[in-house]
N, C-alpha and C. Protein backbone atom coordinates (compact mmCIF):
# COMPACT_ATOMS: atom_id res chain seq x y z
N UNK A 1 0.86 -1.17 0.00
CA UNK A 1 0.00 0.00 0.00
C UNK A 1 0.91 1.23 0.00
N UNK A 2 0.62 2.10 -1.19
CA UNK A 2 1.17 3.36 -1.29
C UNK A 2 0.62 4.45 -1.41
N UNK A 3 1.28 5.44 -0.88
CA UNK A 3 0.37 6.91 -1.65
C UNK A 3 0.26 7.11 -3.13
N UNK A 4 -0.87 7.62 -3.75
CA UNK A 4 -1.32 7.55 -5.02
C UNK A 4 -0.19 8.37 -5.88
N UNK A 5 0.54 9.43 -4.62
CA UNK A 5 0.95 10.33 -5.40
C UNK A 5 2.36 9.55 -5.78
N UNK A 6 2.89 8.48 -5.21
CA UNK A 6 3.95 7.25 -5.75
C UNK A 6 3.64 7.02 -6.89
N UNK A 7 2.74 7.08 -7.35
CA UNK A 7 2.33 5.76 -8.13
C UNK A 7 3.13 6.30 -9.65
N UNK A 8 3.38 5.43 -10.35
CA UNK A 8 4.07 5.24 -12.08
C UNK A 8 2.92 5.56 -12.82
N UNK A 9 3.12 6.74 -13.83
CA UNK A 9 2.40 6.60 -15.48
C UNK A 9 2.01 5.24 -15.73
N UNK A 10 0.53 4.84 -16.11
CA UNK A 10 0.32 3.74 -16.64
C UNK A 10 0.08 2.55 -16.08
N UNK A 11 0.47 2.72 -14.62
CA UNK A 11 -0.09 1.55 -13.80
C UNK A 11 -1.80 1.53 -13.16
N UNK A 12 -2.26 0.69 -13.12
CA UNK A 12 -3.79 0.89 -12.14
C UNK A 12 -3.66 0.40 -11.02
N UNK A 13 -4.87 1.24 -10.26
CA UNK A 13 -4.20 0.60 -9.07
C UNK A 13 -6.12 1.30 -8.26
N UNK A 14 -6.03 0.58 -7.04
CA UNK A 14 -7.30 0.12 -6.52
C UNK A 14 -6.88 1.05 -5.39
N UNK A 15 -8.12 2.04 -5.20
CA UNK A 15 -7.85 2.89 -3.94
C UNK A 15 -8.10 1.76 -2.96
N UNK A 16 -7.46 2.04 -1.61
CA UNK A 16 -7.38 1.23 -0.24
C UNK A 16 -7.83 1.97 0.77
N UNK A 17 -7.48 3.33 0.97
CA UNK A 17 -8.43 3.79 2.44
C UNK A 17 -7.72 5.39 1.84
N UNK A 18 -8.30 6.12 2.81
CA UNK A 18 -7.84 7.42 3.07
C UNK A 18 -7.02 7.97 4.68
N UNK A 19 -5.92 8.46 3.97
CA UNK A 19 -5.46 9.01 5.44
C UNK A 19 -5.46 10.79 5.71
N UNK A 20 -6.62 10.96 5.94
CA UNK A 20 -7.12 12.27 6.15
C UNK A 20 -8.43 12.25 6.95
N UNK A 21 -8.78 13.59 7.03
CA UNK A 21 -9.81 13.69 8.31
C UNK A 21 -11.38 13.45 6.93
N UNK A 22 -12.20 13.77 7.86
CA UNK A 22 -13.89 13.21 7.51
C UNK A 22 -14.26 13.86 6.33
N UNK A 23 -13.81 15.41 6.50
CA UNK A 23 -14.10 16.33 5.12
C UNK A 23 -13.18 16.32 4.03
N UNK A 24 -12.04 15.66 4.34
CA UNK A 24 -11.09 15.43 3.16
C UNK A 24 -11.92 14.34 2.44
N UNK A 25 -11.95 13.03 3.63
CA UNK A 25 -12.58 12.00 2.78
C UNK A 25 -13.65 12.09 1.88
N UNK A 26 -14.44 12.89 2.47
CA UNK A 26 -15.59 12.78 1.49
C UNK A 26 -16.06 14.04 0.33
N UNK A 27 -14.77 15.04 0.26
CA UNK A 27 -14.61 16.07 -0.73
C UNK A 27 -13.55 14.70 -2.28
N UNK A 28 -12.90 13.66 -1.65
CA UNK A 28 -12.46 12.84 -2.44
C UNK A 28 -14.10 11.96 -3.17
N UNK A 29 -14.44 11.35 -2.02
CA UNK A 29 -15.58 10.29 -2.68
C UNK A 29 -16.73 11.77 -3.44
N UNK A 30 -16.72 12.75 -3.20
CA UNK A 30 -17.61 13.83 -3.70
C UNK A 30 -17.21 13.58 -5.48
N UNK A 31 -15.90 13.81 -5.20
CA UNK A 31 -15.15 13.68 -6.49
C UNK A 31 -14.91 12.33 -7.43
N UNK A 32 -15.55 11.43 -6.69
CA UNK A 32 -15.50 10.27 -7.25
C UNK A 32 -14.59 8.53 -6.94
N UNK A 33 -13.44 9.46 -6.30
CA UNK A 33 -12.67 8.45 -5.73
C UNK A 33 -13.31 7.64 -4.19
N UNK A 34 -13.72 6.63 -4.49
CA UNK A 34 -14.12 5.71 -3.62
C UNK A 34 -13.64 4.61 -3.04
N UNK A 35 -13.17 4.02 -2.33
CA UNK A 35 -12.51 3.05 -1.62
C UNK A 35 -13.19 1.63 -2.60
N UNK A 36 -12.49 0.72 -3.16
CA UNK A 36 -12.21 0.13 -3.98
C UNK A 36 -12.61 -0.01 -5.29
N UNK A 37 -12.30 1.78 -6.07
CA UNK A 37 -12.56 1.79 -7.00
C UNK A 37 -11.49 1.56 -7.96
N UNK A 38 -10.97 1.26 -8.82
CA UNK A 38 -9.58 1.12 -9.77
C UNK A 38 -9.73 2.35 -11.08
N UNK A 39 -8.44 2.63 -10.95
CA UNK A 39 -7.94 3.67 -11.76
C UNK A 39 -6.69 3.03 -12.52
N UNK A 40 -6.45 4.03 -13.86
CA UNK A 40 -5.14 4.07 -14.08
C UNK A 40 -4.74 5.51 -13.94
N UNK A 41 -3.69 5.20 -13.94
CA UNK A 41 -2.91 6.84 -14.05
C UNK A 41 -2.29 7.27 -14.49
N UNK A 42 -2.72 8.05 -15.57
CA UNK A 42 -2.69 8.72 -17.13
C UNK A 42 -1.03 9.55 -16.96
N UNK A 43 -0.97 10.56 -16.11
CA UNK A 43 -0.35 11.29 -15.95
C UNK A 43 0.36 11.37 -14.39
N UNK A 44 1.28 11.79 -14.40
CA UNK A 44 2.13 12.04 -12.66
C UNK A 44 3.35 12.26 -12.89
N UNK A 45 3.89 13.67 -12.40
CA UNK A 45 5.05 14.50 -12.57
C UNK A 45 5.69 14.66 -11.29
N UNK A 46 5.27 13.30 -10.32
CA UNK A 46 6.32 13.35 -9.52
C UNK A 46 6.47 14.58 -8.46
N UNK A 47 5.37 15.07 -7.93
CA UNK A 47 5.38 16.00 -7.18
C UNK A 47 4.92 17.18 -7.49
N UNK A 48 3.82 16.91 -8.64
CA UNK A 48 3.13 17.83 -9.01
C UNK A 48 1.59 17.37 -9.44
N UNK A 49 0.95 18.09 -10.25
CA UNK A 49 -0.75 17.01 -9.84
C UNK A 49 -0.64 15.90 -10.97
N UNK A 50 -1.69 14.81 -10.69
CA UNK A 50 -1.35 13.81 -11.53
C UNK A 50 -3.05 13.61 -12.28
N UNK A 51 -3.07 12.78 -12.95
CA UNK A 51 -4.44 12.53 -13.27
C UNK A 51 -4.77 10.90 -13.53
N UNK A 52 -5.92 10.88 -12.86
CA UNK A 52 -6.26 8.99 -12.98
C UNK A 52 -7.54 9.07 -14.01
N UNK A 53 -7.40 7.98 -14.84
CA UNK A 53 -8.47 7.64 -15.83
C UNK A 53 -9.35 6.53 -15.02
N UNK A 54 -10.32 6.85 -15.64
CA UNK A 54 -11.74 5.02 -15.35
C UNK A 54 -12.88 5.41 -16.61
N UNK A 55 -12.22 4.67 -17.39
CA UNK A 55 -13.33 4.67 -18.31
C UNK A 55 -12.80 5.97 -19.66
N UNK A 56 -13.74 6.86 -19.48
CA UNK A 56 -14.19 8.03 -20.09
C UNK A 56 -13.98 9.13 -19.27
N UNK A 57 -14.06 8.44 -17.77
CA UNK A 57 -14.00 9.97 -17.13
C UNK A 57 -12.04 10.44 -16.20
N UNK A 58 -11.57 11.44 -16.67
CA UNK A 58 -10.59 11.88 -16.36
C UNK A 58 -10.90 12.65 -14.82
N UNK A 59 -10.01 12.20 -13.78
CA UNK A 59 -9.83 13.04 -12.22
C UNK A 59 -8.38 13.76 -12.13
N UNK A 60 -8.48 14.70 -11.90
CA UNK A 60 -7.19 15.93 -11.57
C UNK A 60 -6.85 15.89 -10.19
N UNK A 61 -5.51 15.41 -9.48
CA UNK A 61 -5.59 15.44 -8.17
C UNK A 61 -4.22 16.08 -8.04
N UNK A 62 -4.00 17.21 -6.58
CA UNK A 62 -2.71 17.78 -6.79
C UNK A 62 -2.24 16.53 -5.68
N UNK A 63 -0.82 17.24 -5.80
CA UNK A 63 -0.10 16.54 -5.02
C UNK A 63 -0.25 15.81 -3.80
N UNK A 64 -0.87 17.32 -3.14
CA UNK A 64 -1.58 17.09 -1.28
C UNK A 64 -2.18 15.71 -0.98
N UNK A 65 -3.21 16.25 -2.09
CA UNK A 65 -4.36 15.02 -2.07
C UNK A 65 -4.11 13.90 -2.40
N UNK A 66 -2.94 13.67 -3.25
CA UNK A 66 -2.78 12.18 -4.05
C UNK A 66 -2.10 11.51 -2.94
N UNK A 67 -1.19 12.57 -1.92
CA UNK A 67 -0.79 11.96 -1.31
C UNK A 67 -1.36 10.93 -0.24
N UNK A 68 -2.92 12.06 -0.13
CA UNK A 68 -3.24 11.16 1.39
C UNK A 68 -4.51 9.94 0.69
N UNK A 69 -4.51 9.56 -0.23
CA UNK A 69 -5.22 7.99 -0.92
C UNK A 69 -3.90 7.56 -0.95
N UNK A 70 -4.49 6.36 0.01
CA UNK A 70 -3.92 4.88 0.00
C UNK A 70 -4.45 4.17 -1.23
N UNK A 71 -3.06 3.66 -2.30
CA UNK A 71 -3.41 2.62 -3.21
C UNK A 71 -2.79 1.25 -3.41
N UNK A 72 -2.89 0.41 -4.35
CA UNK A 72 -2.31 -0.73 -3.99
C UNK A 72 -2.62 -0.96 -5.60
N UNK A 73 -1.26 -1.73 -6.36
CA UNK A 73 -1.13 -2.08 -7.47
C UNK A 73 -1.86 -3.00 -8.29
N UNK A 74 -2.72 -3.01 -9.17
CA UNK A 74 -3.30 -4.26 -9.68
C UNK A 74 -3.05 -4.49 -10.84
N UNK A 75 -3.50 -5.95 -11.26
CA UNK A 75 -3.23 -5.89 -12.86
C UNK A 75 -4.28 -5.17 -14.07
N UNK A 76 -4.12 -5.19 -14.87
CA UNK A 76 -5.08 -4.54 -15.77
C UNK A 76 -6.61 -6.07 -16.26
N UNK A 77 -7.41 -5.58 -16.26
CA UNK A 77 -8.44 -6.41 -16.44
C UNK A 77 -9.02 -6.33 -17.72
């Protein structure tokens, strides 16, 4: 389990929990990210904002935030 904002161009990976308070969490699930939803991740500059794909729909997350989703690596399906 890593922070999202780790994560490699091109890998997917399955959110695992959040480590932030009640209104972080749920300004994330507001936004779509939900505890075992799978993403890939289109874009990430390594300390700057990154972006995860699902589907059709593109998410913009800065740094802060990517940091505090817990993810965990999966294969592609």
């Amino acid at each position: 389990m890593v922070p999202l904002a780790l994560a490699e161009p091109g890998v997917m990976v399955e959110v695992v929990s959040f480590r932030c308070g009640r209104s972080c969490a749920f300004r994330l699930q507001e936004m779509g990210i939900v505890k075992g939803a799978r993403y890939r991740v289109t874009s990430s500059s390594g300390g700057g904002p990154l972006i995860l794909a699902n589907g059709d729909t593109r998410i913009g997350l800065g740094a802060g935030m990517a940091a505090k989703v817990m993810v965990q690596e999966v294969g592609d399906e």
